[in-house]
N, C-alpha and C. Protein backbone atom coordinates (compact mmCIF):
# COMPACT_ATOMS: atom_id res chain seq x y z
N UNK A 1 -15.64 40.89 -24.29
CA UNK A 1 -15.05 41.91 -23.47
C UNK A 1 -16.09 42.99 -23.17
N UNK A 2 -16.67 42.96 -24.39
CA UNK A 2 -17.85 44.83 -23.76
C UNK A 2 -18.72 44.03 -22.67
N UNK A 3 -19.57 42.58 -22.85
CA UNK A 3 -20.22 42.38 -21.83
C UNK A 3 -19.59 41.91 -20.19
N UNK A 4 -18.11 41.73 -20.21
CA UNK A 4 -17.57 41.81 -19.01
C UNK A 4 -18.12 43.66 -18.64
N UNK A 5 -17.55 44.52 -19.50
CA UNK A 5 -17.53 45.86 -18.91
C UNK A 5 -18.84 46.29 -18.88
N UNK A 6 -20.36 45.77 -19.23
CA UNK A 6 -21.29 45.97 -18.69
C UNK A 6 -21.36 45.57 -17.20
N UNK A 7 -21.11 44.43 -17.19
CA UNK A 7 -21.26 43.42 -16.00
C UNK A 7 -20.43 44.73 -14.78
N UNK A 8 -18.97 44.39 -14.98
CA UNK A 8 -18.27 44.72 -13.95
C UNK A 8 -16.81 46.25 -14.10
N UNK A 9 -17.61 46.51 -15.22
CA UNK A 9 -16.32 47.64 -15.41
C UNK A 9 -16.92 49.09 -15.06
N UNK A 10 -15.84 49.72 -15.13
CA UNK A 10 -15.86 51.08 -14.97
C UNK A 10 -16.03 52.44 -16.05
N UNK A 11 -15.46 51.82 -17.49
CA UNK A 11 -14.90 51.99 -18.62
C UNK A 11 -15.39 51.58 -19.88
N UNK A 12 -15.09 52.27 -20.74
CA UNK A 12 -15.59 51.38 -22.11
C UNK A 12 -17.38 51.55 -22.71
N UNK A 13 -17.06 51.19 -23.80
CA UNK A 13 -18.54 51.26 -24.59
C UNK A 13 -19.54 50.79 -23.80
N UNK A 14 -19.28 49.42 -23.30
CA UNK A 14 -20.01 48.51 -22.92
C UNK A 14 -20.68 49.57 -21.25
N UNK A 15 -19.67 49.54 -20.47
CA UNK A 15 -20.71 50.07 -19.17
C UNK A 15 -21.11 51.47 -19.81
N UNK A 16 -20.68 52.34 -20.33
CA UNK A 16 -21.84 53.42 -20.83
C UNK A 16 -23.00 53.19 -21.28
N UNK A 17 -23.03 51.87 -22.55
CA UNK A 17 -24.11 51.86 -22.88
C UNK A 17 -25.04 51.38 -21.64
N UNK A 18 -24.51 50.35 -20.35
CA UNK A 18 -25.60 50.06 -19.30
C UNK A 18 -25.62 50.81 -18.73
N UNK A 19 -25.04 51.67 -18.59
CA UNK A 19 -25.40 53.07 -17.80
C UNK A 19 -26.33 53.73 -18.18
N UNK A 20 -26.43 54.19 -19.63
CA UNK A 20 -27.80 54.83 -19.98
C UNK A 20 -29.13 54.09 -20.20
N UNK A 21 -28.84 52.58 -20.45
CA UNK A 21 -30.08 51.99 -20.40
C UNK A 21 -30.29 52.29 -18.65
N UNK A 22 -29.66 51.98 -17.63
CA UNK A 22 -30.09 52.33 -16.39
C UNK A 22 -31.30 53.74 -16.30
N UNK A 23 -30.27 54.79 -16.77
CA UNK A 23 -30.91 55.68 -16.36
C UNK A 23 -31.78 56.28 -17.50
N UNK A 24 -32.30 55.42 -18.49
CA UNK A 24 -33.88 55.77 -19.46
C UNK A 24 -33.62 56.54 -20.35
N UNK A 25 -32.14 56.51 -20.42
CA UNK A 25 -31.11 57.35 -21.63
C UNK A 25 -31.04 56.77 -22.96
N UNK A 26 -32.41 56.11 -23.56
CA UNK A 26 -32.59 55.38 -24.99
C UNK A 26 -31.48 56.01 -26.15
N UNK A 27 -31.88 57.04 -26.30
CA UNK A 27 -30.33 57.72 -27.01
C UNK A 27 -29.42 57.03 -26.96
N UNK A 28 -28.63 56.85 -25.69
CA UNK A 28 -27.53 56.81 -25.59
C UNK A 28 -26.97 54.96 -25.69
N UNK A 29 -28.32 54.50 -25.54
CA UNK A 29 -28.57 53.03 -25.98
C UNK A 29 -28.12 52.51 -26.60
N UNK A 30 -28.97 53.41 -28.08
CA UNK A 30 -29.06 53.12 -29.41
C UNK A 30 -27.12 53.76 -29.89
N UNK A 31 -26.95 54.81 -30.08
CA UNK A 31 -25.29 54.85 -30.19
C UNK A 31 -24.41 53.96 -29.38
N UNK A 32 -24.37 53.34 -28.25
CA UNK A 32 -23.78 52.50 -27.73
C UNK A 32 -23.72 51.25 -28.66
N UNK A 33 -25.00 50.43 -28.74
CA UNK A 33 -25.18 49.38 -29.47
C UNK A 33 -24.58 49.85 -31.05
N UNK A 34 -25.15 50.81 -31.45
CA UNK A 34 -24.10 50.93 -33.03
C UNK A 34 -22.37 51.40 -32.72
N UNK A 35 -22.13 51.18 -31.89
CA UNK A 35 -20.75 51.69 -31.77
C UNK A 35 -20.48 50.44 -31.77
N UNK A 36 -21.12 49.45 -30.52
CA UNK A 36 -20.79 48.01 -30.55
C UNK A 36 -20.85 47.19 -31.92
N UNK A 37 -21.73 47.67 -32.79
CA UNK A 37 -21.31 46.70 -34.27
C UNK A 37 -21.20 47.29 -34.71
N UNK A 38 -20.49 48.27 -34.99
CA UNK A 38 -19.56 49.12 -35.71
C UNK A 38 -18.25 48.48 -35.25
N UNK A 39 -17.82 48.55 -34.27
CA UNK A 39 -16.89 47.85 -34.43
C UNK A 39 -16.34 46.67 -34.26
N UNK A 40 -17.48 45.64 -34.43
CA UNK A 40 -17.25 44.39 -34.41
C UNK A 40 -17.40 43.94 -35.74
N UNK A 41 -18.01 45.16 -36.71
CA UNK A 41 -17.94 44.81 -38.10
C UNK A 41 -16.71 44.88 -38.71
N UNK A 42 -16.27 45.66 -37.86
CA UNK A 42 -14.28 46.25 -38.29
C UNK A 42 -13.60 45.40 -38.18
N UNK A 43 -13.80 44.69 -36.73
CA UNK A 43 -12.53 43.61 -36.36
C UNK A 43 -13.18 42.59 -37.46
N UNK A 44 -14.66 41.99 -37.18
CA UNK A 44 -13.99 40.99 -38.20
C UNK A 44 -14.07 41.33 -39.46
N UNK A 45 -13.67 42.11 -40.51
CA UNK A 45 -13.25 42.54 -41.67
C UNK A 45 -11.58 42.75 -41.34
N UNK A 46 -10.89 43.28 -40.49
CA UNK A 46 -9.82 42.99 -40.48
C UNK A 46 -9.08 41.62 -39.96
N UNK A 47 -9.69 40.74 -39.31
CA UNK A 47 -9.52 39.63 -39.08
C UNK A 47 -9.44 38.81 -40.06
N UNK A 48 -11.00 38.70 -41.18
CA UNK A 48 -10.62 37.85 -42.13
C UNK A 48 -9.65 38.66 -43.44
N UNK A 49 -9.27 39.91 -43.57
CA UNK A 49 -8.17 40.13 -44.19
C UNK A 49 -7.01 39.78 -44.22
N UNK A 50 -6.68 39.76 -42.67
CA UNK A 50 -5.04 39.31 -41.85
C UNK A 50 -5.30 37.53 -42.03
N UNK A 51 -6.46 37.15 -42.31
CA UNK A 51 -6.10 35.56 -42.42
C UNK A 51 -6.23 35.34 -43.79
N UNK A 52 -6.05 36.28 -44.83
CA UNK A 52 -6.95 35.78 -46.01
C UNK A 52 -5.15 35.79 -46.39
N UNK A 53 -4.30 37.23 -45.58
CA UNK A 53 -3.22 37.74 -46.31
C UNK A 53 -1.85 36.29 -46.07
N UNK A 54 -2.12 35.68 -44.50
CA UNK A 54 -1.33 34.85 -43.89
C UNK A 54 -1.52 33.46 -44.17
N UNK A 55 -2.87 33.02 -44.77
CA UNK A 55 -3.01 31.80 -45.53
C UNK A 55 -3.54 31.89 -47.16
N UNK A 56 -2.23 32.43 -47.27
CA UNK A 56 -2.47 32.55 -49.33
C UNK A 56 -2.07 31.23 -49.85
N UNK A 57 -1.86 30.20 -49.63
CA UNK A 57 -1.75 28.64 -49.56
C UNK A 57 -2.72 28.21 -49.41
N UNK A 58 -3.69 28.63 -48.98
CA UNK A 58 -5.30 28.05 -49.20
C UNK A 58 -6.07 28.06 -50.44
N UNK A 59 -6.86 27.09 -51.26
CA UNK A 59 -7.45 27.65 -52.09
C UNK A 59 -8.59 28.72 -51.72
N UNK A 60 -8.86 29.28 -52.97
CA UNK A 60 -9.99 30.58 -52.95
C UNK A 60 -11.04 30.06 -52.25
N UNK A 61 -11.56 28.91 -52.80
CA UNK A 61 -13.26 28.67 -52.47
C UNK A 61 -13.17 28.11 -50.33
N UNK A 62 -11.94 27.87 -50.29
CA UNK A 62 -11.83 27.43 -48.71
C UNK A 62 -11.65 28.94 -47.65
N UNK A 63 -11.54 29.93 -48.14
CA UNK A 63 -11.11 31.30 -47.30
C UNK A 63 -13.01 31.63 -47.35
């Protein structure tokens, strides 16, 4: 999704951060990109939580 909104959006992390790489805004680069795995470290930590919580029928060593 953020690299659709580089590509073609208006909105969002993603075209800010190409916006300031456009305009030589390195700053605004570098916080863009840590915002971007910042929160892609989130989702998947809550992702494999919500699957760890919904397949408790799995053994341990398979999660």
């Amino acid at each position: 999704m953020i690299s659709a909104e580089m590509i073609s959006g208006q909105f969002g992390i993603g075209y800010c951060t190409w916006q300031s790489y456009g305009l030589l805004d390195y700053s605004g680069v570098v916080v863009g990109m840590l915002s971007i795995g910042i929160l892609g470290w989130e989702t998947a930590w809550l992702v494999e939580r919500i699957g760890a919580r919904i397949n408790r029928w799995l053994p341990r060593n398979a999660r």
